[in-house]
C-alpha atoms as a PDB file:
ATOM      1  CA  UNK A   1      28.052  22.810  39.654  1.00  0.00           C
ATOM      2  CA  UNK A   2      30.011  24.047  36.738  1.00  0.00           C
ATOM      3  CA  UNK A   3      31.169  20.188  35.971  1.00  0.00           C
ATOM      4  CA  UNK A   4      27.654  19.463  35.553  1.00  0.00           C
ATOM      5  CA  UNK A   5      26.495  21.745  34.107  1.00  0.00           C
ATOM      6  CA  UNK A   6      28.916  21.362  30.799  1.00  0.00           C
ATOM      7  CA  UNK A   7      28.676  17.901  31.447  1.00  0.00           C
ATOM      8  CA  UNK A   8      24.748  18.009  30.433  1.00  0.00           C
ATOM      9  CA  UNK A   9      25.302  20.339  28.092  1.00  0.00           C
ATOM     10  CA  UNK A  10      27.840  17.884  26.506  1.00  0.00           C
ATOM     11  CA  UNK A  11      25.312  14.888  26.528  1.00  0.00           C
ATOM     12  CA  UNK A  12      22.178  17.170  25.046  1.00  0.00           C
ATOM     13  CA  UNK A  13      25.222  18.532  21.913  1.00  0.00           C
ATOM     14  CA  UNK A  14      25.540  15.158  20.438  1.00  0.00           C
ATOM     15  CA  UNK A  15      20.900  14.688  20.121  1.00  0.00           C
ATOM     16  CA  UNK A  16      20.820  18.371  19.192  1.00  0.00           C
ATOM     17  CA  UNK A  17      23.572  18.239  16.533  1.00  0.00           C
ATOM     18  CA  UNK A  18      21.850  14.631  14.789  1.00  0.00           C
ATOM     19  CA  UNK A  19      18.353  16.732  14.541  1.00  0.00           C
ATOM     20  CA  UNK A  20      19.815  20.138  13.070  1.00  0.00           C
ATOM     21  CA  UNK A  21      21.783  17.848  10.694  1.00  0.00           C
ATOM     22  CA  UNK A  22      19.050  15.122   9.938  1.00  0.00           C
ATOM     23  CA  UNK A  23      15.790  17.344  10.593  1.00  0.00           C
ATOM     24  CA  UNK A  24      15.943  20.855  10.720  1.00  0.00           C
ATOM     25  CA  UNK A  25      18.460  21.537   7.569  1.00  0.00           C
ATOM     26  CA  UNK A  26      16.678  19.028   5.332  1.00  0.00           C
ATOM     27  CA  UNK A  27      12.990  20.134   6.276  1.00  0.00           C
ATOM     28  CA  UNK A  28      14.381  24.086   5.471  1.00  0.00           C
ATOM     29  CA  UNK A  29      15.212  22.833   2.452  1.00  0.00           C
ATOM     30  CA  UNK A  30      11.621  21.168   1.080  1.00  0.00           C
ATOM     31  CA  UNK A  31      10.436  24.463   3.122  1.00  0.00           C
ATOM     32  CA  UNK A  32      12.410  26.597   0.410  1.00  0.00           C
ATOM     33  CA  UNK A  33      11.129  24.484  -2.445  1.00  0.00           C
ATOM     34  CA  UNK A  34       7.598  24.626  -1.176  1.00  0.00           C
ATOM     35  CA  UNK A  35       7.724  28.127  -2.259  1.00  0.00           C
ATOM     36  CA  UNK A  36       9.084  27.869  -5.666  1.00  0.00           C
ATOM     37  CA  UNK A  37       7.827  26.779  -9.125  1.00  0.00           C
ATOM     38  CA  UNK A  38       8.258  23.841 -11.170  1.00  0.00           C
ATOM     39  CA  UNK A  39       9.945  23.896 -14.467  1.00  0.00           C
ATOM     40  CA  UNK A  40      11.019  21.569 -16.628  1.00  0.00           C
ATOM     41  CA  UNK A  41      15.201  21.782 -15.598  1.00  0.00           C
ATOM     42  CA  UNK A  42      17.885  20.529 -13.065  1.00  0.00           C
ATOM     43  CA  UNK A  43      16.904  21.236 -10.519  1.00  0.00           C
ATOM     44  CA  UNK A  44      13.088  20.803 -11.248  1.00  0.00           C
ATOM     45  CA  UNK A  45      12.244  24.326  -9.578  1.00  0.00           C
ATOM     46  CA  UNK A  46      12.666  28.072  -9.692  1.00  0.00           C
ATOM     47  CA  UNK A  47      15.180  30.207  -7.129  1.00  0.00           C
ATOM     48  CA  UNK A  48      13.274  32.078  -4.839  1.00  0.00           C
ATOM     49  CA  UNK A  49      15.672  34.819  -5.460  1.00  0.00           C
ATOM     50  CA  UNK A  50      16.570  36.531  -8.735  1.00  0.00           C
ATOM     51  CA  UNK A  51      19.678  38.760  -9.059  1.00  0.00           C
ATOM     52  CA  UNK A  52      19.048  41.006 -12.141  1.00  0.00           C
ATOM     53  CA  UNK A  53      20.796  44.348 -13.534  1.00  0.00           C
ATOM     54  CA  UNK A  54      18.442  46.178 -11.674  1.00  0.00           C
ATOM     55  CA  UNK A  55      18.765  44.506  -8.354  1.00  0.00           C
ATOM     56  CA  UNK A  56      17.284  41.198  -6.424  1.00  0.00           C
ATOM     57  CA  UNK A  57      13.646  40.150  -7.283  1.00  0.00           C
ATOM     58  CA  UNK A  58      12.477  37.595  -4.484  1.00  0.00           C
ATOM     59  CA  UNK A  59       9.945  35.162  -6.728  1.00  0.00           C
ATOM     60  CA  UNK A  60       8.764  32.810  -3.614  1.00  0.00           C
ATOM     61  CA  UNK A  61       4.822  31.689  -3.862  1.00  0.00           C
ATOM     62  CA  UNK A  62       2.075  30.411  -1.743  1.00  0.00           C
ATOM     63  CA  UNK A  63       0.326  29.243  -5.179  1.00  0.00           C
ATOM     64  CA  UNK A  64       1.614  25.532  -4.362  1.00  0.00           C
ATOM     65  CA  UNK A  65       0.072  26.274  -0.923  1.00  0.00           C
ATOM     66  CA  UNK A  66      -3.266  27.474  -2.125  1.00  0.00           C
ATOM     67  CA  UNK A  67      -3.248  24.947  -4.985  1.00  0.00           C
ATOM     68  CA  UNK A  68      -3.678  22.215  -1.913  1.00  0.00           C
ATOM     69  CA  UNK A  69      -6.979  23.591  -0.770  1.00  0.00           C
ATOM     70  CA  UNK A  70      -8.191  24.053  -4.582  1.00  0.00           C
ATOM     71  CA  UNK A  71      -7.532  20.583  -5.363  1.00  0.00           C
ATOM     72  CA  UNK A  72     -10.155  17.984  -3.691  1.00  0.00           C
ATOM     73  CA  UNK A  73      -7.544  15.398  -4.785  1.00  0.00           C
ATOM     74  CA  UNK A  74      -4.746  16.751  -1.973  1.00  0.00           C
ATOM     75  CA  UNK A  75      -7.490  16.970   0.641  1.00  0.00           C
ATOM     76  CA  UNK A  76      -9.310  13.469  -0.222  1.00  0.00           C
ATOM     77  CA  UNK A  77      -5.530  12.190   0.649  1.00  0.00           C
ATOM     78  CA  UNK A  78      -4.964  13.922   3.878  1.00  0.00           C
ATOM     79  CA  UNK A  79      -8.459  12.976   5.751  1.00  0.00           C
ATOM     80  CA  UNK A  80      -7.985   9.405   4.319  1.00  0.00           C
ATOM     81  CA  UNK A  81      -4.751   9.403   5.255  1.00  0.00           C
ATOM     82  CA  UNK A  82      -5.868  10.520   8.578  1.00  0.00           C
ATOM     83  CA  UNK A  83      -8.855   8.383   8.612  1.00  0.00           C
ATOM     84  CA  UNK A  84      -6.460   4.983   8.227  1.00  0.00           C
ATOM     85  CA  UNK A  85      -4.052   6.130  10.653  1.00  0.00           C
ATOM     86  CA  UNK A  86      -6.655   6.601  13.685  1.00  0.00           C
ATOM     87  CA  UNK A  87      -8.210   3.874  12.873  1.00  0.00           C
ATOM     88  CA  UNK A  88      -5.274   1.777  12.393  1.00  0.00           C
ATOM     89  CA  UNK A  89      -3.858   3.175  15.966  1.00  0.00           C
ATOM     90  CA  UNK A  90      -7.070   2.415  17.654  1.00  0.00           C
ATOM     91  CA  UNK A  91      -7.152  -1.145  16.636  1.00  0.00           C
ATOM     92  CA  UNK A  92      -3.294  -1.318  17.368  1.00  0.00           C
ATOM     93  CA  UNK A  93      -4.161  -0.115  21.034  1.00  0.00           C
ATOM     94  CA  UNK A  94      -6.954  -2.538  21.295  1.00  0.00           C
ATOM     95  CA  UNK A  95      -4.460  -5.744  19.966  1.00  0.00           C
ATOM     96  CA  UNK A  96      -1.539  -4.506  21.802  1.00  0.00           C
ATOM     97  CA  UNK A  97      -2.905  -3.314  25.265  1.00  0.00           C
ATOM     98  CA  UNK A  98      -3.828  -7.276  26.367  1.00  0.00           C
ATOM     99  CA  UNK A  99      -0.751  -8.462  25.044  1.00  0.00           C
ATOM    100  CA  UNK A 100       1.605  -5.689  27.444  1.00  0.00           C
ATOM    101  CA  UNK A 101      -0.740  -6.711  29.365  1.00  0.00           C
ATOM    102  CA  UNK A 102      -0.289 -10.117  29.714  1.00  0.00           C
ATOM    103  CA  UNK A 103       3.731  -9.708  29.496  1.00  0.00           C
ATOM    104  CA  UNK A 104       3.730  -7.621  32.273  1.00  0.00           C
ATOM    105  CA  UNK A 105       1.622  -9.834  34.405  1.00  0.00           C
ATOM    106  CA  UNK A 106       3.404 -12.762  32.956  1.00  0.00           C
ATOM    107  CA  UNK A 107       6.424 -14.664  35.303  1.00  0.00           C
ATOM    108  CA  UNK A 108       9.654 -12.797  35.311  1.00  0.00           C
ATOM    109  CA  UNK A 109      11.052 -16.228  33.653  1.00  0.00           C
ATOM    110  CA  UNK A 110       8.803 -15.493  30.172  1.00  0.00           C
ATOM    111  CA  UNK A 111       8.983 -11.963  29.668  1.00  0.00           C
ATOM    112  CA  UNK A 112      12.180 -12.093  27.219  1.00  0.00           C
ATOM    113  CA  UNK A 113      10.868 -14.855  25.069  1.00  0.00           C
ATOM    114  CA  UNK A 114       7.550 -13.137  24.785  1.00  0.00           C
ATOM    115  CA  UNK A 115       8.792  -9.665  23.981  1.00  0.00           C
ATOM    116  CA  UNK A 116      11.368 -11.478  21.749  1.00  0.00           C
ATOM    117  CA  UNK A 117       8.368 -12.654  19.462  1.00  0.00           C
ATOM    118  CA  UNK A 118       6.934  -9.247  19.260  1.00  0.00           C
ATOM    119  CA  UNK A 119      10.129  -7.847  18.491  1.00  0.00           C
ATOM    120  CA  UNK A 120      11.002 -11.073  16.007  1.00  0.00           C
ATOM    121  CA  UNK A 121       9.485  -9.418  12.699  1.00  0.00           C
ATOM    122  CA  UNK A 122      11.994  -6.440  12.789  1.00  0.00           C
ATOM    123  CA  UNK A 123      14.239  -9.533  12.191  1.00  0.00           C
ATOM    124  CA  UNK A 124      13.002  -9.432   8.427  1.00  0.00           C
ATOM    125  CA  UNK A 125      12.686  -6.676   5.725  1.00  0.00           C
ATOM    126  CA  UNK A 126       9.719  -4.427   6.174  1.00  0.00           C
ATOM    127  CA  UNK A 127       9.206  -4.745   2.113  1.00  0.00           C
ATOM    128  CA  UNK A 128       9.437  -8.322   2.131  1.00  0.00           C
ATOM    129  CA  UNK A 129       7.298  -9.016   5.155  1.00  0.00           C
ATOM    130  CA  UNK A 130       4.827  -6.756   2.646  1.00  0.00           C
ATOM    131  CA  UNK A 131       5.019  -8.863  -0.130  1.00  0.00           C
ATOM    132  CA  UNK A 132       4.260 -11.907   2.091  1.00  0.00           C
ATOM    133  CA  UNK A 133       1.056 -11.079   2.681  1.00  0.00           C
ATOM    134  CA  UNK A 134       0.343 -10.521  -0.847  1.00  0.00           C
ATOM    135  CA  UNK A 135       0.687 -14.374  -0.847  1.00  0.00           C
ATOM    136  CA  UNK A 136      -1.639 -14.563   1.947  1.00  0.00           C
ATOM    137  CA  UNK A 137      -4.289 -12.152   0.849  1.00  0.00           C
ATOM    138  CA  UNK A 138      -4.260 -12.905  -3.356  1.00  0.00           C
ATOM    139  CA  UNK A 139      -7.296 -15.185  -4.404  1.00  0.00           C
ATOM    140  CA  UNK A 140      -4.964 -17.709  -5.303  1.00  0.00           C
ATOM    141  CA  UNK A 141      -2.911 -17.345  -1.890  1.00  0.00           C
ATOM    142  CA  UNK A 142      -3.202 -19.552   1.682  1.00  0.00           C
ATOM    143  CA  UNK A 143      -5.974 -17.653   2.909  1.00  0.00           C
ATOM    144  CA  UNK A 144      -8.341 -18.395   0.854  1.00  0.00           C
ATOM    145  CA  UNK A 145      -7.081 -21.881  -0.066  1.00  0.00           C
ATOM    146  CA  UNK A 146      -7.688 -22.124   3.270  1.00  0.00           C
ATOM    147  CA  UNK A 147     -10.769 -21.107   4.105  1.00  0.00           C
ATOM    148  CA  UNK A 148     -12.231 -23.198   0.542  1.00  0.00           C
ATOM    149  CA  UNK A 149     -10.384 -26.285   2.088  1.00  0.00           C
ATOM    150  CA  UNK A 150     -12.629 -25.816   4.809  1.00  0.00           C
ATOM    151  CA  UNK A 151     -15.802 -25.242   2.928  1.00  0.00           C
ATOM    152  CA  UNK A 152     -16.346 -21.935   5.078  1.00  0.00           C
ATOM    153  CA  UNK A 153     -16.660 -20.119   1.735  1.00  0.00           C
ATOM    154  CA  UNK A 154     -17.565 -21.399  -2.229  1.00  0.00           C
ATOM    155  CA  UNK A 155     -15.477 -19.204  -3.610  1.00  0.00           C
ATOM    156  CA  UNK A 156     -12.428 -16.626  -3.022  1.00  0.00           C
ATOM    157  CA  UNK A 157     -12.317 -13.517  -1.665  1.00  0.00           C
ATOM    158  CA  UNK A 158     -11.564 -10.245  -2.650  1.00  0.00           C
ATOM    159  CA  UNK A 159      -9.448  -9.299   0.134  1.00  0.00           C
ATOM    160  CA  UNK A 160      -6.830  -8.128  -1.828  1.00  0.00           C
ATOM    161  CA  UNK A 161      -6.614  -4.316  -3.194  1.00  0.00           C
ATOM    162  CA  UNK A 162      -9.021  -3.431  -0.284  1.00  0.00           C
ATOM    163  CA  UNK A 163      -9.180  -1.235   2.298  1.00  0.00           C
ATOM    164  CA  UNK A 164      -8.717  -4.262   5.040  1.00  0.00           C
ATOM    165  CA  UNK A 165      -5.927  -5.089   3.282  1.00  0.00           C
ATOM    166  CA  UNK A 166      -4.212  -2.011   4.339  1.00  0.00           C
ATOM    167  CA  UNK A 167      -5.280  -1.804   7.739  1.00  0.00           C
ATOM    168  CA  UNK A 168      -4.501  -5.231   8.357  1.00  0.00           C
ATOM    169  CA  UNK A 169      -1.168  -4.746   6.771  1.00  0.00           C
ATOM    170  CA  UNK A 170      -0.639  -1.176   8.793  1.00  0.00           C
ATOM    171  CA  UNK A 171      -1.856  -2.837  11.842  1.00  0.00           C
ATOM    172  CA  UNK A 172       0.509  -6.523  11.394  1.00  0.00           C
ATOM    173  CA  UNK A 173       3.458  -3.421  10.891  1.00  0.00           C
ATOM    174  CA  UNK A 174       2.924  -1.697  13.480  1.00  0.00           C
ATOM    175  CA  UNK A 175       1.583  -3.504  16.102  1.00  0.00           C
ATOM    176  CA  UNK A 176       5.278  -3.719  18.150  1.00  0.00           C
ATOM    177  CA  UNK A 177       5.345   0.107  18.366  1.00  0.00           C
ATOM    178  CA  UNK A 178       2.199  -0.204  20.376  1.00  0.00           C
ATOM    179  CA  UNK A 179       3.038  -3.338  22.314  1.00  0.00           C
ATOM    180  CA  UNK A 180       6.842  -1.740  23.709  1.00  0.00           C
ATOM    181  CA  UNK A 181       6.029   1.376  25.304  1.00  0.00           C
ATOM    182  CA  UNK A 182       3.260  -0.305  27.088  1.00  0.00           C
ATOM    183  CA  UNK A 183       5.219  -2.948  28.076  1.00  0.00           C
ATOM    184  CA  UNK A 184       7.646  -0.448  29.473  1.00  0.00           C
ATOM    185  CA  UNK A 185       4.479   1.273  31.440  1.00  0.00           C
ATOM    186  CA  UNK A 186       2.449  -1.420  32.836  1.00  0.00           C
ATOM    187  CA  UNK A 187       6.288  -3.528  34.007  1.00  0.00           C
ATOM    188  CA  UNK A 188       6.942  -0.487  36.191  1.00  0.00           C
ATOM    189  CA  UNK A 189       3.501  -0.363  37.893  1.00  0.00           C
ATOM    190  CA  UNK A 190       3.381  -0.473  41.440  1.00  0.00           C
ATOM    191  CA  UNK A 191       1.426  -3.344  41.851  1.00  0.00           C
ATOM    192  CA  UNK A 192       0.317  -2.574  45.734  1.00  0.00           C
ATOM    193  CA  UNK A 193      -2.083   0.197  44.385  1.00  0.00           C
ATOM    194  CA  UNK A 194      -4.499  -2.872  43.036  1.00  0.00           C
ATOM    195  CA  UNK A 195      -4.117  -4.539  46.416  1.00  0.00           C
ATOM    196  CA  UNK A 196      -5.141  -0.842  47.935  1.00  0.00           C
ATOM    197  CA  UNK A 197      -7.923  -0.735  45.469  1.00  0.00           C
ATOM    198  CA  UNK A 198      -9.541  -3.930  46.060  1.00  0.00           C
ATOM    199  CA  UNK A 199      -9.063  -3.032  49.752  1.00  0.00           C
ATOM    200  CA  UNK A 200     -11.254  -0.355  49.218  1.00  0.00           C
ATOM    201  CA  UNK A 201     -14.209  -2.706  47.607  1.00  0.00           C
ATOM    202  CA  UNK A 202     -12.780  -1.958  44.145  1.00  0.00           C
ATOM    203  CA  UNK A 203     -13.709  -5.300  41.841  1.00  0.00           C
ATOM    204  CA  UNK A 204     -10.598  -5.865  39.517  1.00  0.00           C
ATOM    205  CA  UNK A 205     -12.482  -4.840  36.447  1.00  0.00           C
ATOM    206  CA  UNK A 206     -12.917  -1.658  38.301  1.00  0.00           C
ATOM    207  CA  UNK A 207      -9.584  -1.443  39.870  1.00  0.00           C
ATOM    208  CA  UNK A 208      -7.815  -1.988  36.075  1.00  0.00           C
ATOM    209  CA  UNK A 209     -10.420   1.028  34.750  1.00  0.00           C
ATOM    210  CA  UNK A 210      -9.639   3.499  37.530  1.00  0.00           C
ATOM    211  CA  UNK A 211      -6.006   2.670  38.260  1.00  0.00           C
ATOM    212  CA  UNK A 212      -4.250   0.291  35.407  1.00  0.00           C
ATOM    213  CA  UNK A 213      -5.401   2.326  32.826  1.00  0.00           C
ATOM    214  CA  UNK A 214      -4.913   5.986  34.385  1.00  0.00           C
ATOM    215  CA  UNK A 215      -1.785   4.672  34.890  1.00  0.00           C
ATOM    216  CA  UNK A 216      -0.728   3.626  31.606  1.00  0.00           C
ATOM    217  CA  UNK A 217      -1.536   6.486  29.744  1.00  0.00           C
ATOM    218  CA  UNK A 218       2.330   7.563  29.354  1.00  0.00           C
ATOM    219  CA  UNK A 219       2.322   4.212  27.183  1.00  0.00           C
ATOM    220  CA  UNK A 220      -0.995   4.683  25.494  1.00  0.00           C
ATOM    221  CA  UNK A 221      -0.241   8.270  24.321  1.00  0.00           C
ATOM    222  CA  UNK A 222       3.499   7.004  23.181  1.00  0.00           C
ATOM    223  CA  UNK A 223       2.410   3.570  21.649  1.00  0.00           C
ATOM    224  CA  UNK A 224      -0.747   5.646  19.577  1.00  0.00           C
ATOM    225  CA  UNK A 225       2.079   8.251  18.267  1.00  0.00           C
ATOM    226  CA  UNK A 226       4.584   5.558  17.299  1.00  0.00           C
ATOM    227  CA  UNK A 227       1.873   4.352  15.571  1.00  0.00           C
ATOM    228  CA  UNK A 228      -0.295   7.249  14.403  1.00  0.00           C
ATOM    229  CA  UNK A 229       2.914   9.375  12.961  1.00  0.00           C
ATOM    230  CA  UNK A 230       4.471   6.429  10.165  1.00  0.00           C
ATOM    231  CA  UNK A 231       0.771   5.632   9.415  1.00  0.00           C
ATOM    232  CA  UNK A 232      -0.344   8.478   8.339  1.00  0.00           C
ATOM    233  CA  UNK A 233       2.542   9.203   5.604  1.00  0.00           C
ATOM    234  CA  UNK A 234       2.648   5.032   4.712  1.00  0.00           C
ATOM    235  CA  UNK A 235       3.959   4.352   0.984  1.00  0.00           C
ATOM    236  CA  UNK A 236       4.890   0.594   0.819  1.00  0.00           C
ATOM    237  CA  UNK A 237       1.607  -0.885   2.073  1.00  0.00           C
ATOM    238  CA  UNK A 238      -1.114   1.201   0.495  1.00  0.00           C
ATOM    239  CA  UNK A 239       0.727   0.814  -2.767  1.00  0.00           C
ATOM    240  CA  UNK A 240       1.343  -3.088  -2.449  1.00  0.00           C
ATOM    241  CA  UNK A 241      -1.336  -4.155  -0.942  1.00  0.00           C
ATOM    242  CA  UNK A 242      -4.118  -1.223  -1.539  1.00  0.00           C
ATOM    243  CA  UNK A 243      -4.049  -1.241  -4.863  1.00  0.00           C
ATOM    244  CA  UNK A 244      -4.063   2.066  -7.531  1.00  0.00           C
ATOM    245  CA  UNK A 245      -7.520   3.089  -6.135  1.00  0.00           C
ATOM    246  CA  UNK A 246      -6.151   3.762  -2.239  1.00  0.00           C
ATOM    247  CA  UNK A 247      -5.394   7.224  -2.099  1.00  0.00           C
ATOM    248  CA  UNK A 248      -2.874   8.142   1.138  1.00  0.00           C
ATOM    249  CA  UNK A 249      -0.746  11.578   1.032  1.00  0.00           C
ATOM    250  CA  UNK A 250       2.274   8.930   1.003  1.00  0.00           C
ATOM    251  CA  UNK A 251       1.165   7.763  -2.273  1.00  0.00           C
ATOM    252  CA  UNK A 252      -0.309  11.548  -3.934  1.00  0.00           C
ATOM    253  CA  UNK A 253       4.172  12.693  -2.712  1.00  0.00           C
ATOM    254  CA  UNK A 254       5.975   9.721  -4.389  1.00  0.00           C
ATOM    255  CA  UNK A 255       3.300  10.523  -7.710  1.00  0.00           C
ATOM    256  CA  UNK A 256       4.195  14.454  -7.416  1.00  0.00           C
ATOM    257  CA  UNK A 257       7.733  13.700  -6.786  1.00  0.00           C
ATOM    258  CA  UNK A 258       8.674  11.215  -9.124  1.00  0.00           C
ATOM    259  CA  UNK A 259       6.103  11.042 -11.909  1.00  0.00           C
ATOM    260  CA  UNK A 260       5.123  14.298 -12.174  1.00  0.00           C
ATOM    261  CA  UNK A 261       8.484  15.441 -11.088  1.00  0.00           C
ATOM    262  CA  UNK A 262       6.592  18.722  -9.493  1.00  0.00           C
ATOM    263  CA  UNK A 263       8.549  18.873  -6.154  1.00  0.00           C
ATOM    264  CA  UNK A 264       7.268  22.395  -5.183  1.00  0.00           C
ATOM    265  CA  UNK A 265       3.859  20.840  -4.906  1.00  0.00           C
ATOM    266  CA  UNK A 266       5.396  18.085  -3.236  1.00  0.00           C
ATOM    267  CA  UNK A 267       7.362  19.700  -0.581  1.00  0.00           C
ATOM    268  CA  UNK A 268       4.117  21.875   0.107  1.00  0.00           C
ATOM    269  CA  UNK A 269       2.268  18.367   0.546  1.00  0.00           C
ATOM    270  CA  UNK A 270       5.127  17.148   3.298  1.00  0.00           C
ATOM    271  CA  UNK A 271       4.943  20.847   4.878  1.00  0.00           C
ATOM    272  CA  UNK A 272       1.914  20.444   5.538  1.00  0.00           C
ATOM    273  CA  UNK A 273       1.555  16.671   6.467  1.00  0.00           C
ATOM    274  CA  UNK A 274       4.461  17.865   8.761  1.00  0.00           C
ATOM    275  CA  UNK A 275       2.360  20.663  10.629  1.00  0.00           C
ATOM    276  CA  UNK A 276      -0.646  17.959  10.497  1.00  0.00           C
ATOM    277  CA  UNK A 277       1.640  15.923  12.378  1.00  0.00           C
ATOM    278  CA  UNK A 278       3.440  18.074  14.827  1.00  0.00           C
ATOM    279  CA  UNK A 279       0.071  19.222  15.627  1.00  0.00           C
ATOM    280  CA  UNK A 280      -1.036  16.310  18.208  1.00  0.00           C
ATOM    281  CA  UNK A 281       2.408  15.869  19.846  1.00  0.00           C
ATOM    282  CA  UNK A 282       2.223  19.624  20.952  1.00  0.00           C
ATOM    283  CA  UNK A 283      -1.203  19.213  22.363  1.00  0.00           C
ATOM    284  CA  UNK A 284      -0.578  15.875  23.918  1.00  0.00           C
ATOM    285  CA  UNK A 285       3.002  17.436  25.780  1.00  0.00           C
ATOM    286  CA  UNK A 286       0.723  20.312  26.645  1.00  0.00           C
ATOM    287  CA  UNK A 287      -1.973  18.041  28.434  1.00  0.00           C
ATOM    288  CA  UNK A 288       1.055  16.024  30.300  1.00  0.00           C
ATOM    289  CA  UNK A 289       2.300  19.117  31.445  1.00  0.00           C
ATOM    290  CA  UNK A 290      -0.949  20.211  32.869  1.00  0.00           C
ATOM    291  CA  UNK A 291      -1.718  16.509  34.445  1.00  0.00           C
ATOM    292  CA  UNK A 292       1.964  16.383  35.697  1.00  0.00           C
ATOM    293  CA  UNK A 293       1.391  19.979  37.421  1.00  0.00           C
ATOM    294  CA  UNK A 294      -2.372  18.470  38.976  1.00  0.00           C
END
């Protein structure tokens, strides 16, 4: 019992050493500069303690904290942010759910090749396969050459610097984080519950509503945070393909962080995105808890 017991201790070191190194010490760190000042020096920021004849003066703030609610700017960013994230997960959920769907269901023979073409993008750079559909999307680009070529419009688009440029760049990003997990769910369904169901009178529309989907809700809720979590803090595509006017909290950090060179303000702004964040993934363990305990 002993054996085991270091032996899982062991295997849980190695995880739990990579996040205090790569999580917890750097995220203490923009903690600690979230309550500082900015000044014009190296580094950019005040100490948050002050030794002085007279003895220590601690000079942490919450005015970079307070400044966030002041500013309509900060909060614009986070419910847009937000805003293209869900909306960007839900459509990723509605794409991606018939295509696990039909890899799952699909002969044992086709499953690699099929999951090797969702997975075949991560073969290229994330920044290039960006920049590609600014070729696409441009008014001089294939799209609308396209769709003029085909008289089914007299003149281009605007699809570029839009917002359904950056969902449909989000979404085309994205998409395999949804597709996986669900792939992973619905392959490992016991299939004889649908024969029980239909057994019962169930029709199979009904039988995928009250069992397939029930079922698959480890994938749904896994797939939607895969998706939900990089979307909400996106840089790259909101800047490439949105345009100056999209305003994201990805977009408001890199200007406080490297334009304005304010990092306080910044590391308040990814505090707080953080919390936003962590948020969801503590309710939805807390509501697989409950259901696994039901």
């Amino acid at each position: 019992m002993m054996g085991r017991t270091r032996a899982a201790l062991a295997v849980a070191a190695l995880p739990l050493l990579w996040l205090i190194v790569f999580f917890a010490i750097p995220f203490a760190v923009v903690l600690k500069i979230s309550f500082a000042e900015a000044i014009v020096g190296q580094p950019p920021y005040t100490p948050l303690v002050q030794i002085a004849a007279d003895g220590w003066h601690w000079l942490a703030s919450l005015a970079n904290y307070l400044l966030l609610t002041d500013d309509p700017l900060y909060i614009s960013a986070y419910l847009n942010s937000l805003l293209v994230a869900g909306i960007s997960t839900v459509i990723c959920l509605l794409i991606g759910y018939p295509m696990a769907y039909a890899i799952a269901r699909a002969p044992e023979a086709w499953r690699n090749p099929l999951l090797m073409l969702v997975i075949l993008p991560f073969w290229t750079s994330f920044l290039i396969r960006v920049y590609a559909w600014i070729g696409i999307l441009s008014t001089n680009g294939l799209l609308n050459h396209a769709l003029l070529a085909l008289g089914v419009i007299d003149e281009p688009l605007a699809l570029m610097n839009t917002n359904f440029a950056i969902y449909l760049g989000i979404v085309y990003s994205y998409l395999p984080f949804m597709v996986l997990p669900l792939y992973a769910t619905l392959s490992r369904m016991d299939l004889t519950l649908l024969e029980a169901a239909a057994d019962l009178g169930c029709t199979p529309w009904a039988a995928f509503w009250r069992v397939t989907v029930p079922l698959s809700w480890p994938g749904i809720a896994a797939g939607s945070l895969l998706v939900f979590i990089p979307a909400t803090g996106e840089f790259v595509i909101p800047d490439l393909l949105g345009g100056p006017d999209a305003l994201m909290i990805g977009k408001v950090l890199w200007t406080e962080f490297f334009s304005n060179r304010d990092w306080p303000t910044a590391s308040a702004l990814a505090t707080v995105l953080l919390v936003l964040l962590v948020g969801p993934m503590v309710i939805l363990q807390a509501l697989e808890r409950r259901g696994g305990k039901a």
